[in-house]
N, C-alpha and C. Protein backbone atom coordinates (compact mmCIF):
# COMPACT_ATOMS: atom_id res chain seq x y z
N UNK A 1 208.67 -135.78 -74.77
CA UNK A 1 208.91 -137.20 -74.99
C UNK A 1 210.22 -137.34 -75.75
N UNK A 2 210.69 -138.32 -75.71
CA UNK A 2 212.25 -138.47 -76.48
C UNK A 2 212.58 -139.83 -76.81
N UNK A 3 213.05 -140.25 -77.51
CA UNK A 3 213.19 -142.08 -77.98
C UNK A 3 214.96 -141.97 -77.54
N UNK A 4 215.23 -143.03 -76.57
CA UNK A 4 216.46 -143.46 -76.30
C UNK A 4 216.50 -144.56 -76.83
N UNK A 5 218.17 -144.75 -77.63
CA UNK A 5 218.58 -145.88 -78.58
C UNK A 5 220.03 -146.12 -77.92
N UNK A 6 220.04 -147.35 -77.28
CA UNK A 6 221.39 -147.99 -77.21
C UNK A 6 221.80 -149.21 -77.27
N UNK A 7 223.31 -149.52 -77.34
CA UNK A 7 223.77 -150.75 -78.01
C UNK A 7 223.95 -151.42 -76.48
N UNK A 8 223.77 -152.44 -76.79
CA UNK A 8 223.97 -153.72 -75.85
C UNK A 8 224.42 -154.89 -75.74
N UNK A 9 225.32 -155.30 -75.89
CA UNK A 9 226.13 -156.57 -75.70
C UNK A 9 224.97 -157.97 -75.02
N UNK A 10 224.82 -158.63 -75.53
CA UNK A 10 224.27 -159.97 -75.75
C UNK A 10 223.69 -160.40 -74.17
N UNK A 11 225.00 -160.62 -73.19
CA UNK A 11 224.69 -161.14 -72.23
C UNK A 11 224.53 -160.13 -70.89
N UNK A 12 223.99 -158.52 -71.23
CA UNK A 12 223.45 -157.70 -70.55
C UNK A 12 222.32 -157.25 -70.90
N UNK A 13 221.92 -157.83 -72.10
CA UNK A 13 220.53 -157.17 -72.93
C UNK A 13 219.21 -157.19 -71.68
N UNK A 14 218.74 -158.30 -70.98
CA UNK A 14 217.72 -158.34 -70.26
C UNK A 14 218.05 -157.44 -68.72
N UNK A 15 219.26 -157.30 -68.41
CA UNK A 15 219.34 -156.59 -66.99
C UNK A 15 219.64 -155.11 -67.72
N UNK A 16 219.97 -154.30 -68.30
CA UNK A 16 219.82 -153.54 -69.43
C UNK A 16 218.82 -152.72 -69.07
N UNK A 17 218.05 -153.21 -69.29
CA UNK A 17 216.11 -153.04 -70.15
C UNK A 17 215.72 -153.07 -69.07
N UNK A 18 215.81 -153.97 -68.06
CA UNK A 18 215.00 -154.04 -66.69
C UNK A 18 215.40 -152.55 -65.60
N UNK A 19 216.49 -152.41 -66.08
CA UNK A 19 217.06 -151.19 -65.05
C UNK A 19 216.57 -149.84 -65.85
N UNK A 20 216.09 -149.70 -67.19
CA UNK A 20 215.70 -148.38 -67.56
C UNK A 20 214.00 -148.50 -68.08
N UNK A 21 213.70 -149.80 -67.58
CA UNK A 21 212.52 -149.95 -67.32
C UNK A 21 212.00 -149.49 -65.75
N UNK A 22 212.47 -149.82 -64.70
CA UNK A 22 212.34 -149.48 -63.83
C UNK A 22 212.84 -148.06 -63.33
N UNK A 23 213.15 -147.34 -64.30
CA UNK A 23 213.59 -145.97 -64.20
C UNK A 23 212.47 -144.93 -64.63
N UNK A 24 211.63 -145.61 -65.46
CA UNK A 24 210.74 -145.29 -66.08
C UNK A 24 210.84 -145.20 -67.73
N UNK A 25 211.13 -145.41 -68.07
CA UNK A 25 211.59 -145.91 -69.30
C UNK A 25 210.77 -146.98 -69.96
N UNK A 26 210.24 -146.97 -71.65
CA UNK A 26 209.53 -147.54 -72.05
C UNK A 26 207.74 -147.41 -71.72
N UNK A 27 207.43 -146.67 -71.71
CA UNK A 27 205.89 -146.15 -70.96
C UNK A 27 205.44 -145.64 -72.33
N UNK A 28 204.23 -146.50 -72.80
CA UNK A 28 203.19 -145.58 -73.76
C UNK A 28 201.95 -146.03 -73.13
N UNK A 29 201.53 -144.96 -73.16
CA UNK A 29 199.45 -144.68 -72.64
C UNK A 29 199.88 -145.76 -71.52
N UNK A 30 198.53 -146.47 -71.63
CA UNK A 30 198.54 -147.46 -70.61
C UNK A 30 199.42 -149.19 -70.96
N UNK A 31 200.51 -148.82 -70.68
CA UNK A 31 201.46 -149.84 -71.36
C UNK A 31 203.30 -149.75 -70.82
N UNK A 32 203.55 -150.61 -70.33
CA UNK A 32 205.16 -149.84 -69.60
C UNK A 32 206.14 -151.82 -70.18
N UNK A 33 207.29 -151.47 -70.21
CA UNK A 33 208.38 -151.87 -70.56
C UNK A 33 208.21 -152.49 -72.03
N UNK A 34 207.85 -151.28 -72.43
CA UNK A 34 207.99 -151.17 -74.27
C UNK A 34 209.08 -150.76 -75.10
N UNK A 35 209.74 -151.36 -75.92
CA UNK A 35 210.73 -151.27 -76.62
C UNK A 35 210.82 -152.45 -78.13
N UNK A 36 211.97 -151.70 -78.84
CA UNK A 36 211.71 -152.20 -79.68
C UNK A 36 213.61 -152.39 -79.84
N UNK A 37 214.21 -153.68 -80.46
CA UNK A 37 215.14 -154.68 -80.14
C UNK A 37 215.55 -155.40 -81.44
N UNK A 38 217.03 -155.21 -81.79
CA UNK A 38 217.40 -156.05 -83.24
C UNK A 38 218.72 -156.50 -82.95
N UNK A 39 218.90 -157.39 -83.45
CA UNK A 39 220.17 -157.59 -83.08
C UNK A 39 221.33 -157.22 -84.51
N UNK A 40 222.73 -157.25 -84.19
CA UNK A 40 223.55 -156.69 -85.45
C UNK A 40 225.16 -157.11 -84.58
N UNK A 41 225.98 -156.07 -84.94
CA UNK A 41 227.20 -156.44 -84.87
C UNK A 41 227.80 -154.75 -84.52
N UNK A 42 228.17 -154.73 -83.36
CA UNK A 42 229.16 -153.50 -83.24
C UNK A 42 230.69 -153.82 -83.23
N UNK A 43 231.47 -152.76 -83.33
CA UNK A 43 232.74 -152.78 -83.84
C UNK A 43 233.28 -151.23 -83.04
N UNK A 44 234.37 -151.42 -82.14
CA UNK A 44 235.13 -150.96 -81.49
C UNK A 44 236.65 -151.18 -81.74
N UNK A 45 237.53 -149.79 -81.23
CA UNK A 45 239.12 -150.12 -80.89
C UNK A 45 239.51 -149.67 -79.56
N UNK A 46 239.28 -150.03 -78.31
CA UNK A 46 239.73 -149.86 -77.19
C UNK A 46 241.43 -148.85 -77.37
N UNK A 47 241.21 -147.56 -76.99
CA UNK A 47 242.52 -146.63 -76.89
C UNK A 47 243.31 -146.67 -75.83
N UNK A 48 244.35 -146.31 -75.94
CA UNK A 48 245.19 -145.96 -74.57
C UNK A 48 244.48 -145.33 -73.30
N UNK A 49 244.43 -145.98 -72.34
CA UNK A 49 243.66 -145.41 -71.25
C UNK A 49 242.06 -145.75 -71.06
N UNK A 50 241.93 -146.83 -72.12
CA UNK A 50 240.50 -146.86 -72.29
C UNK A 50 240.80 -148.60 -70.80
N UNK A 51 239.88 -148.98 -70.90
CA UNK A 51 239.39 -149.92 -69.38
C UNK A 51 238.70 -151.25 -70.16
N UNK A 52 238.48 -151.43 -71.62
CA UNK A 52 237.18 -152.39 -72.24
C UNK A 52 236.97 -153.73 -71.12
N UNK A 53 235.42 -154.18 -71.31
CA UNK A 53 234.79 -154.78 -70.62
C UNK A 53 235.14 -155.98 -71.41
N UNK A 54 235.32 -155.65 -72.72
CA UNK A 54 235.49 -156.72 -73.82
C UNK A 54 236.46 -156.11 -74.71
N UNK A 55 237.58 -157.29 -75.19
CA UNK A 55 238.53 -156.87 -76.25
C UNK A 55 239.99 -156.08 -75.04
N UNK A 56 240.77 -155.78 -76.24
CA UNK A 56 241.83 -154.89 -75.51
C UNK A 56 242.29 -153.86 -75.74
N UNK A 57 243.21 -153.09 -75.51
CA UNK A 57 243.66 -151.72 -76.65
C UNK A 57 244.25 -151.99 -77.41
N UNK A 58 243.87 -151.13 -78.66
CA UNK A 58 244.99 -151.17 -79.89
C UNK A 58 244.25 -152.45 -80.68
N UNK A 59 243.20 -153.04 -79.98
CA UNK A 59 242.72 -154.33 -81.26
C UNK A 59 241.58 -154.25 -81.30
N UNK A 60 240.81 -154.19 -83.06
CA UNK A 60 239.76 -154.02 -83.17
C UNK A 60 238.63 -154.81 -83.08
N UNK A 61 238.06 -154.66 -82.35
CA UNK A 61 236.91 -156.15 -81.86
C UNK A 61 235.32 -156.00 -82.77
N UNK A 62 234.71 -156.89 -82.82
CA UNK A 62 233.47 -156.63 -83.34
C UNK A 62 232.84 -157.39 -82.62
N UNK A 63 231.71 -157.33 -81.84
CA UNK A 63 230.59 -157.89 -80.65
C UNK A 63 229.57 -157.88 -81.14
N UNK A 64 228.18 -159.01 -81.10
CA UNK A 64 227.02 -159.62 -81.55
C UNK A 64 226.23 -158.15 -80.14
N UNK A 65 225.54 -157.31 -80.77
CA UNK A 65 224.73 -156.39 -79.75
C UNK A 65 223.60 -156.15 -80.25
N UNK A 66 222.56 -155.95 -79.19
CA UNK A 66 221.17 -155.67 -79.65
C UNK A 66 221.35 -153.94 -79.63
N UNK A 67 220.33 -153.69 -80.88
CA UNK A 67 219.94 -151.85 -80.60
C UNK A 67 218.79 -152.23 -79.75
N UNK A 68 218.56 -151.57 -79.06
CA UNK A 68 217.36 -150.98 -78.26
C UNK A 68 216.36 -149.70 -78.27
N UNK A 69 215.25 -149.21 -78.73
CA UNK A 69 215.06 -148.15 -78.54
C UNK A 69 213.35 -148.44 -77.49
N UNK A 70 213.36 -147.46 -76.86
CA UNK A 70 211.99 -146.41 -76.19
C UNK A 70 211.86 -145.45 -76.12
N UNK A 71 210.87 -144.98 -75.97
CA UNK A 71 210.23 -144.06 -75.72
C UNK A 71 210.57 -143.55 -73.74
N UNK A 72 210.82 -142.65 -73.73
CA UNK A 72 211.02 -141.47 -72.48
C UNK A 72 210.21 -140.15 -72.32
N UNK A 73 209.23 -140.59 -71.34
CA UNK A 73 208.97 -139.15 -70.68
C UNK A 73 209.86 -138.45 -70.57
N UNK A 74 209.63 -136.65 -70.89
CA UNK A 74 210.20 -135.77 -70.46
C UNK A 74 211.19 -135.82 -68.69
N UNK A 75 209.83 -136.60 -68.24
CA UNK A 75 210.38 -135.80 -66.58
C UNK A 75 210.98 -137.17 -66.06
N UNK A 76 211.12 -138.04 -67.14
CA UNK A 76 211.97 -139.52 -66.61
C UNK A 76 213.43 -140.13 -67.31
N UNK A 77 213.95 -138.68 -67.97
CA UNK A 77 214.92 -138.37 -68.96
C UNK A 77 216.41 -138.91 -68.21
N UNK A 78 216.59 -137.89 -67.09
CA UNK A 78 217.59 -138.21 -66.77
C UNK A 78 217.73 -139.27 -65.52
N UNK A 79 217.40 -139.73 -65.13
CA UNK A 79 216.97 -140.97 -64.30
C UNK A 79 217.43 -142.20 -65.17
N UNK A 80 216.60 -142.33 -66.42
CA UNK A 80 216.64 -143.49 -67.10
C UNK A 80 218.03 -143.36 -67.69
N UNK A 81 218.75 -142.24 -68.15
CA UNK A 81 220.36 -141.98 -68.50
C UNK A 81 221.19 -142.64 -67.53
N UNK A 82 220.88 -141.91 -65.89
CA UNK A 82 221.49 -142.28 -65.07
C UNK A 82 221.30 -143.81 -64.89
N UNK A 83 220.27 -144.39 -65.39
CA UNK A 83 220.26 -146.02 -64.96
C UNK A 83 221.13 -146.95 -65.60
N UNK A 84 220.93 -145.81 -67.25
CA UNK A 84 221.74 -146.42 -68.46
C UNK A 84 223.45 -146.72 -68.10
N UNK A 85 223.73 -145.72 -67.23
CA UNK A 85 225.08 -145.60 -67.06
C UNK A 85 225.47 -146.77 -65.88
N UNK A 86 224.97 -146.98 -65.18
CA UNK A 86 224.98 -147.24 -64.36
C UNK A 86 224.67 -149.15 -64.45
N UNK A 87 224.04 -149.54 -64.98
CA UNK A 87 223.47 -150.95 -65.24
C UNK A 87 224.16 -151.21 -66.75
N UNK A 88 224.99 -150.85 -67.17
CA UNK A 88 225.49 -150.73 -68.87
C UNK A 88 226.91 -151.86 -68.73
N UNK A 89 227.23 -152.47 -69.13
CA UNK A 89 228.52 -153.07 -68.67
C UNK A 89 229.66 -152.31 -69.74
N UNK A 90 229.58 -151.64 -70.01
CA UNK A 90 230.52 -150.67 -71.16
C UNK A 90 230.96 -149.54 -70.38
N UNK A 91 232.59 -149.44 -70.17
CA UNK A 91 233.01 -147.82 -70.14
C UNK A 91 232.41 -146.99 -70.58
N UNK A 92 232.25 -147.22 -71.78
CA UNK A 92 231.33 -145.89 -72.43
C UNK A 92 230.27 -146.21 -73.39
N UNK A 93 228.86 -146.39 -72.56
CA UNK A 93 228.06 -147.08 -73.40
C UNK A 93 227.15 -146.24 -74.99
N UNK A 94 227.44 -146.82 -75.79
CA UNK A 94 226.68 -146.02 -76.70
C UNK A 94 225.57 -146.16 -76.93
N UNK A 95 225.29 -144.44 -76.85
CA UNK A 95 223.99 -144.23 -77.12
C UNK A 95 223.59 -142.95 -77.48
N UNK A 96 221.80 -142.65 -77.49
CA UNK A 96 221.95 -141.50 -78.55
C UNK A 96 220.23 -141.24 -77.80
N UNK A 97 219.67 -140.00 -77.73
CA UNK A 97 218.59 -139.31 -77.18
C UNK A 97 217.65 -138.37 -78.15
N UNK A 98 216.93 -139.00 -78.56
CA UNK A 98 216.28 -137.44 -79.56
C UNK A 98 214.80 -137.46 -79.13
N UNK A 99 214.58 -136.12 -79.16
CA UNK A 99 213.34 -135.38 -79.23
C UNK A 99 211.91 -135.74 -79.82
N UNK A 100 211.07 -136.57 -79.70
CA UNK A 100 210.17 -136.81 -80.32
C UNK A 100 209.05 -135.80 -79.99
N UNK A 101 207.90 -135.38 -81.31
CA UNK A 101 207.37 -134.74 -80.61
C UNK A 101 205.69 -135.32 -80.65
N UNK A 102 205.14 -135.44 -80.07
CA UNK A 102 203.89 -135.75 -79.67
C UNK A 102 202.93 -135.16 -80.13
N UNK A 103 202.13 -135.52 -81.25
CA UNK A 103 201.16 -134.30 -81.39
C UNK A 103 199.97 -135.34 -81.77
C-alpha cells in the first residue's frame, strides 16, 4: 500500500481526482474515491526552458492549490502515476509516494 500526495491548482482539482480515481486510486476495504484535501498556497519560479501552465520564467508566482492525498494499492501504483501525469495540468506536477505499511 502507499499514500500518494499531490499539489493541484484550483481549477483541475475535480478532473485530477477523477482520473486517479479511476486508475484505481483512493480504495479502502469496501470504499473507493477516498481522499483527503486542504487547500494552501504553492510557490514556483518557472526556469529557462521550463513551458509553465501558469506564470512565466524568471518570475516567481504563488497559486491557491489543494494537497491531495490517498491511499494506493501496491498493484495500482503505477497506473495511478501514469494518470497523475497525464490528467495534471503542470509540466512537472508535484508530488511525492511513500510506503505505508498495513498491519
Amino acid at each position: 500500500m502507499y499514500k500518494l500526495t499531490v499539489f493541484i491548482p484550483d481549477e483541475a482539482l475535480e478532473a485530477v481526482k477523477s482520473a486517479l480515481f479511476a486508475a484505481g486510486g483512493g480504495k479502502i476495504g469496501n470504499y473507493e474515491a477516498c481522499c483527503w484535501q486542504v487547500q494552501g498556497t504553492g510557490q514556483f519560479k518557472p526556469l529557462a526552458g521550463s513551458h509553465p501552465h501558469i506564470g512565466a520564467q524568471d518570475r516567481l508566482e504563488k497559486v491557491t492549490e489543494w494537497r491531495v492525498e490517498m491511499v494506493v494499492a501496491k498493484e495500482n501504483i503505477e497506473q495511478v502515476i501514469s494518470a497523475l501525469k497525464q490528467a495534471h495540468p503542470y509540466e512537472t506536477p508535484a508530488y511525492d509516494v511513500i510506503e505505508v505499511l498495513d498491519w
